[in-house]
N, C-alpha and C. Protein backbone atom coordinates (compact mmCIF):
# COMPACT_ATOMS: atom_id res chain seq x y z
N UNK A 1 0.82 -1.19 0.00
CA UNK A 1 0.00 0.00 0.00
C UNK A 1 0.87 1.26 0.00
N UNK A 2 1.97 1.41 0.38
CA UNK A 2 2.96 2.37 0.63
C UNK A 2 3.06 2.62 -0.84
N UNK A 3 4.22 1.75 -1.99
CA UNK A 3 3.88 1.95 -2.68
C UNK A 3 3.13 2.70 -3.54
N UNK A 4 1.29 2.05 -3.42
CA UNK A 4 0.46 2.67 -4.42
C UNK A 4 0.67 4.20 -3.66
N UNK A 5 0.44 4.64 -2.47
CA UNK A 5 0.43 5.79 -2.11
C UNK A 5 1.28 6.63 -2.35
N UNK A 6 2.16 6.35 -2.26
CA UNK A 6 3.63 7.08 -3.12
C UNK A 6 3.48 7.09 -4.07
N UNK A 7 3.12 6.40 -5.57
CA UNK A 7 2.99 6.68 -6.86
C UNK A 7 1.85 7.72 -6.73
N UNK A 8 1.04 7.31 -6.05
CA UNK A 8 -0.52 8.44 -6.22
C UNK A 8 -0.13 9.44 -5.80
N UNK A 9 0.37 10.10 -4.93
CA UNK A 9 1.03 11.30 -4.48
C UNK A 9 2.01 11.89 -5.50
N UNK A 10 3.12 11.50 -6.13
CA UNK A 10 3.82 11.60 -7.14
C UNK A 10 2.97 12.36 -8.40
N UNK A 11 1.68 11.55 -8.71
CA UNK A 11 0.42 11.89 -9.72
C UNK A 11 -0.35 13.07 -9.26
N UNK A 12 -0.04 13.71 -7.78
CA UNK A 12 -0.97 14.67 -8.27
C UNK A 12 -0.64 16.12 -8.21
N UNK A 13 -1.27 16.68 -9.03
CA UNK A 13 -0.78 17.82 -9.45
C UNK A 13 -1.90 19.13 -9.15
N UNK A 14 -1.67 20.39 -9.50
CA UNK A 14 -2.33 21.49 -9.68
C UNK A 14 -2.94 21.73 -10.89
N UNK A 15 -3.94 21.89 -11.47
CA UNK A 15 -4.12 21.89 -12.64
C UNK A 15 -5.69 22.87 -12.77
N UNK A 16 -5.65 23.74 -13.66
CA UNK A 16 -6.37 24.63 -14.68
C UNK A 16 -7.93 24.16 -14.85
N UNK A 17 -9.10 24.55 -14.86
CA UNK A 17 -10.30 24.05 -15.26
C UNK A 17 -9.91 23.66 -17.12
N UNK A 18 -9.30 24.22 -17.57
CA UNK A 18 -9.06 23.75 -19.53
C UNK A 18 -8.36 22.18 -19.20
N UNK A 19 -7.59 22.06 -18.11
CA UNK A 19 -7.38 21.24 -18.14
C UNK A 19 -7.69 19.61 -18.42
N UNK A 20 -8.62 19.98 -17.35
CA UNK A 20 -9.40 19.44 -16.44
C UNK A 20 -10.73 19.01 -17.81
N UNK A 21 -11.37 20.32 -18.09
CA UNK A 21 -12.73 20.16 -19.78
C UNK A 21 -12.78 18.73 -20.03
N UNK A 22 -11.28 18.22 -20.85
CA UNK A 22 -11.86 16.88 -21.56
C UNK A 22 -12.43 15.99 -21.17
N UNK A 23 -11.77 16.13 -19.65
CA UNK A 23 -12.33 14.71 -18.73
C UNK A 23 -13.52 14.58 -18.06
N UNK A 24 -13.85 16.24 -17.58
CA UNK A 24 -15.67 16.67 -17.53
C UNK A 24 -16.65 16.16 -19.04
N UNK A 25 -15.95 16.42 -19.97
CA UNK A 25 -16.74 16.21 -21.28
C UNK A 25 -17.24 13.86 -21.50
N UNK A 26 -16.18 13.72 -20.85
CA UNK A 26 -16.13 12.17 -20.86
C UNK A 26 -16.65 11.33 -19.62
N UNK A 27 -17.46 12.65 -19.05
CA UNK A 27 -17.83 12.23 -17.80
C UNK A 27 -17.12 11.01 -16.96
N UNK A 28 -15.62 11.96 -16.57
CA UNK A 28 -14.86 11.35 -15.65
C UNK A 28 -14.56 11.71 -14.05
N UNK A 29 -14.87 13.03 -14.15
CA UNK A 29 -14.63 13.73 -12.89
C UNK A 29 -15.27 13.56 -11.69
N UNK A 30 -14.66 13.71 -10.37
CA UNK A 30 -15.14 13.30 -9.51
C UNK A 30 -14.62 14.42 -8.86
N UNK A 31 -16.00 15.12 -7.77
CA UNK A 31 -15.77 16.11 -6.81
C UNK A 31 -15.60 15.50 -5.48
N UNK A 32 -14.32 15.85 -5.30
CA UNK A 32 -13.82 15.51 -3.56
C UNK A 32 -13.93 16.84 -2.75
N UNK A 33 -14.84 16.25 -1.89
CA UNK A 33 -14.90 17.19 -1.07
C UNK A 33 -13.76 17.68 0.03
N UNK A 34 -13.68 18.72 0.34
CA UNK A 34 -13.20 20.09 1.04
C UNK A 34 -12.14 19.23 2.10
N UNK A 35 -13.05 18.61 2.94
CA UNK A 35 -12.75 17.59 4.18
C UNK A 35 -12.16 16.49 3.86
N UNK A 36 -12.49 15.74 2.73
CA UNK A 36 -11.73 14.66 2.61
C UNK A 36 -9.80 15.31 2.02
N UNK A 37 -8.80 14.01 2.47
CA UNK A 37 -7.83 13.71 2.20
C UNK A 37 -7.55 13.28 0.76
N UNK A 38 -7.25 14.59 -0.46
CA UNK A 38 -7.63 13.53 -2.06
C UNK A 38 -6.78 12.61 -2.01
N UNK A 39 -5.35 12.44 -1.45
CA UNK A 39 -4.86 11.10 -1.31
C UNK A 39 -4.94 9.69 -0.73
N UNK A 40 -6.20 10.23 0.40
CA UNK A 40 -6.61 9.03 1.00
C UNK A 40 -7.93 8.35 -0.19
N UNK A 41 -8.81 8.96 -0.81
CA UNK A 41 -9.47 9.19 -1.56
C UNK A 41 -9.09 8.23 -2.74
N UNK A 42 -8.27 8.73 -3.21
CA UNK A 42 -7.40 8.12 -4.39
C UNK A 42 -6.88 6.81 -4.26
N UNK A 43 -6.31 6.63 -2.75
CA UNK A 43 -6.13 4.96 -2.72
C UNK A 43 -7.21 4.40 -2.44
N UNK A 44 -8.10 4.45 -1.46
CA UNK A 44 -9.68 3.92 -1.37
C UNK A 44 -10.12 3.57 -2.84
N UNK A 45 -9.86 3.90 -3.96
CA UNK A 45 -10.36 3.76 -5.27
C UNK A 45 -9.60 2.63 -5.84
N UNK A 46 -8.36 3.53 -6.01
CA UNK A 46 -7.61 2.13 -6.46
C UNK A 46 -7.31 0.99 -5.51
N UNK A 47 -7.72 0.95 -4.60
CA UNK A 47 -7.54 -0.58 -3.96
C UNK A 47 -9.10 -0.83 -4.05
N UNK A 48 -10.14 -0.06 -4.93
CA UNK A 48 -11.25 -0.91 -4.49
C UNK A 48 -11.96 -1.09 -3.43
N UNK A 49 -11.68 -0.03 -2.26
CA UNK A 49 -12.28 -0.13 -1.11
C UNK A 49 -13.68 0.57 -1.19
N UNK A 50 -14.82 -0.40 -1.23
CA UNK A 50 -16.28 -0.26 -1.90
C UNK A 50 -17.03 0.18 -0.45
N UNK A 51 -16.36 -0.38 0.59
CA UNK A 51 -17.41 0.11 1.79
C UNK A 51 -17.21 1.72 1.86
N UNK A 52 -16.00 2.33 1.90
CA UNK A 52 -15.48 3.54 2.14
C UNK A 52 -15.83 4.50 1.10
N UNK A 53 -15.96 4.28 0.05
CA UNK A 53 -16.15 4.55 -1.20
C UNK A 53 -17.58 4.77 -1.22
N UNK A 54 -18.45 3.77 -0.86
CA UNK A 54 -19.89 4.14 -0.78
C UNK A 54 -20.42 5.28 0.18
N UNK A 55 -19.63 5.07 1.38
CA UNK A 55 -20.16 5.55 2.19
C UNK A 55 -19.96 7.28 2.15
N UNK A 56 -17.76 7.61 1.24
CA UNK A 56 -18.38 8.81 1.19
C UNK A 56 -19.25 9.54 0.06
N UNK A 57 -20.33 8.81 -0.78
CA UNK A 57 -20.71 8.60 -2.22
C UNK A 57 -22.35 8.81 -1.20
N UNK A 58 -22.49 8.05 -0.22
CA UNK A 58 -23.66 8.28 0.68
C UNK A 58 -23.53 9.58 1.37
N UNK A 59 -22.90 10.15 1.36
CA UNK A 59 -22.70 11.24 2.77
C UNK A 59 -22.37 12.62 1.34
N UNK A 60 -22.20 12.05 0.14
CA UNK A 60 -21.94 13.28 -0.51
C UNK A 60 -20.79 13.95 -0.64
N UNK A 61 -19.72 13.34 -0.39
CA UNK A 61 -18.50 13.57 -0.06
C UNK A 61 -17.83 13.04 -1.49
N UNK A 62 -18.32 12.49 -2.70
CA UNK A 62 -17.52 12.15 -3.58
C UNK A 62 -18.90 12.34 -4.61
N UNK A 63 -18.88 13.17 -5.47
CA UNK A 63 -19.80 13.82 -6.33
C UNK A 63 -19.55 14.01 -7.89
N UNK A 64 -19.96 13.51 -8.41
CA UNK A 64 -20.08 14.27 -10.14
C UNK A 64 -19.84 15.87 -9.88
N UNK A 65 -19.42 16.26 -10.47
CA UNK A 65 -19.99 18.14 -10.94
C UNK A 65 -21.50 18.31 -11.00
N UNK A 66 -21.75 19.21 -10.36
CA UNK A 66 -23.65 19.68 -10.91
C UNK A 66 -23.33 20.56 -11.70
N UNK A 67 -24.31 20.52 -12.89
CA UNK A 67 -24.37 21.62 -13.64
C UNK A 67 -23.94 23.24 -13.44
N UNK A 68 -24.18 23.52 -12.22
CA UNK A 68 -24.00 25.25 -11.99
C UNK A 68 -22.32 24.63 -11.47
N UNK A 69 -21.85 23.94 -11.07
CA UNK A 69 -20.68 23.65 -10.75
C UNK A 69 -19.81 23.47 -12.30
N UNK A 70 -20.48 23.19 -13.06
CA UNK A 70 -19.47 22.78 -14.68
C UNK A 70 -19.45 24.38 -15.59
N UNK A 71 -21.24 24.81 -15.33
CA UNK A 71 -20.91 26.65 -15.90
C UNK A 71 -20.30 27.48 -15.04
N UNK A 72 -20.05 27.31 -13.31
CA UNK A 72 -18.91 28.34 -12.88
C UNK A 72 -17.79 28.06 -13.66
N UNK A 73 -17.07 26.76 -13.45
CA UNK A 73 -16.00 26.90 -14.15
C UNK A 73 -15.64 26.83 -15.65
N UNK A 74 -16.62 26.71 -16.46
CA UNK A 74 -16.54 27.18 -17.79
C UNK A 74 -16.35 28.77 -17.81
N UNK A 75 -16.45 29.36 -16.65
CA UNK A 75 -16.42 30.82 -16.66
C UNK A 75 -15.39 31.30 -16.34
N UNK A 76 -14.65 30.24 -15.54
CA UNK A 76 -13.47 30.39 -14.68
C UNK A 76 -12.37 29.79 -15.23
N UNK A 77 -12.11 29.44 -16.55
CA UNK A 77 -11.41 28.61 -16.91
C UNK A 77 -9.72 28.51 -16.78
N UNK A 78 -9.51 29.74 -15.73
CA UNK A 78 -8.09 29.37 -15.22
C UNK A 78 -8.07 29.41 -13.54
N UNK A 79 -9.50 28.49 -12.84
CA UNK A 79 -9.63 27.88 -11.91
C UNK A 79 -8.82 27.21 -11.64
N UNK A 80 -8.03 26.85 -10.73
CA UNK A 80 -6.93 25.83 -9.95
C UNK A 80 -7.95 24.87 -9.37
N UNK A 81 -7.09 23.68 -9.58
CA UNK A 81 -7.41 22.46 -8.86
C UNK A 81 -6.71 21.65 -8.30
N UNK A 82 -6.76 21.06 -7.69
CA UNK A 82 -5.70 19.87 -6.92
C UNK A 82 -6.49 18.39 -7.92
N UNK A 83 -5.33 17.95 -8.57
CA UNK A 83 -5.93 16.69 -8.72
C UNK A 83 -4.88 15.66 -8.59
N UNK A 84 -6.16 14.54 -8.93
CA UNK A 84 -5.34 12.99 -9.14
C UNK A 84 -5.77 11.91 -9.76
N UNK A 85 -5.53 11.40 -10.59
CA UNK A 85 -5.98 10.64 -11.61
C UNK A 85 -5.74 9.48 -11.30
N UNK A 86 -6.78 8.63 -11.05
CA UNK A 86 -6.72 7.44 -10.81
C UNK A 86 -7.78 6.10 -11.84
N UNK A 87 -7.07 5.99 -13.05
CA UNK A 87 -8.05 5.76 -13.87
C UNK A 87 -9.10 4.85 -13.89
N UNK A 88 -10.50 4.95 -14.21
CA UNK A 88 -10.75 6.13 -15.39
C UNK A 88 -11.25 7.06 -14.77
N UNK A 89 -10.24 7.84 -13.45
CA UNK A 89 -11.66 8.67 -13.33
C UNK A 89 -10.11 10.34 -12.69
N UNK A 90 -10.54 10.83 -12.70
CA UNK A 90 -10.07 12.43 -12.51
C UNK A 90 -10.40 12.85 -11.16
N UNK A 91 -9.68 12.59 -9.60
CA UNK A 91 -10.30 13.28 -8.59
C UNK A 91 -10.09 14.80 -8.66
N UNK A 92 -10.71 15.99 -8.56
CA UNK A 92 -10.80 17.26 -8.16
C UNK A 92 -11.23 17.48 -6.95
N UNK A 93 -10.50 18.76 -6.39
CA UNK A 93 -10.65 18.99 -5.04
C UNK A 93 -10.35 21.21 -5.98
N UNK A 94 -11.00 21.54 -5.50
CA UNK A 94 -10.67 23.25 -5.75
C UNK A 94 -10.04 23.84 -5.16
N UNK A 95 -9.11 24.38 -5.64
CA UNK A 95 -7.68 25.20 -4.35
C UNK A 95 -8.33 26.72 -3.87
């Protein structure tokens, strides 16, 4: 687990809402919330951890974009983000 966590940490970066577009367009993105850890986040995924995963998916803590969330930042398009890509999916967290 050290490992994956170290590569996933390594992966994540700061990055631009233009960035970010294609993978909203391919409905990949995933909103991490404020409170959560995106690196704890990111391994919970890639190891497949479905209880943890649901639960913050139940509590709202791991979200699609809503619409008024995809036209702010179409407006904002040199919005910062914290991300991490854990494929197929794009975590965002907003700096």
């Amino acid at each position: 687990m050290e490992d994956l966590k170290k590569r996933l940490q390594e992966d994540m970066a700061n990055v631009n809402w233009n960035d970010i577009k294609p993978h909203a367009q391919r409905d990949a993105v995933i909103v991490v919330d404020e409170n959560l850890n995106l690196l704890d986040v990111g391994v919970a995924i890639a190891q497949d951890d479905k209880m943890v995963v649901e639960h913050w998916i139940t509590e709202e803590l791991l979200t699609k974009p809503s619409n008024q969330q995809l036209s702010d930042w179409n407006i904002n398009e040199t919005q910062l983000f914290k991300t991490l890509i854990v494929q197929p999916f794009v975590l965002v967290q907003s700096l």
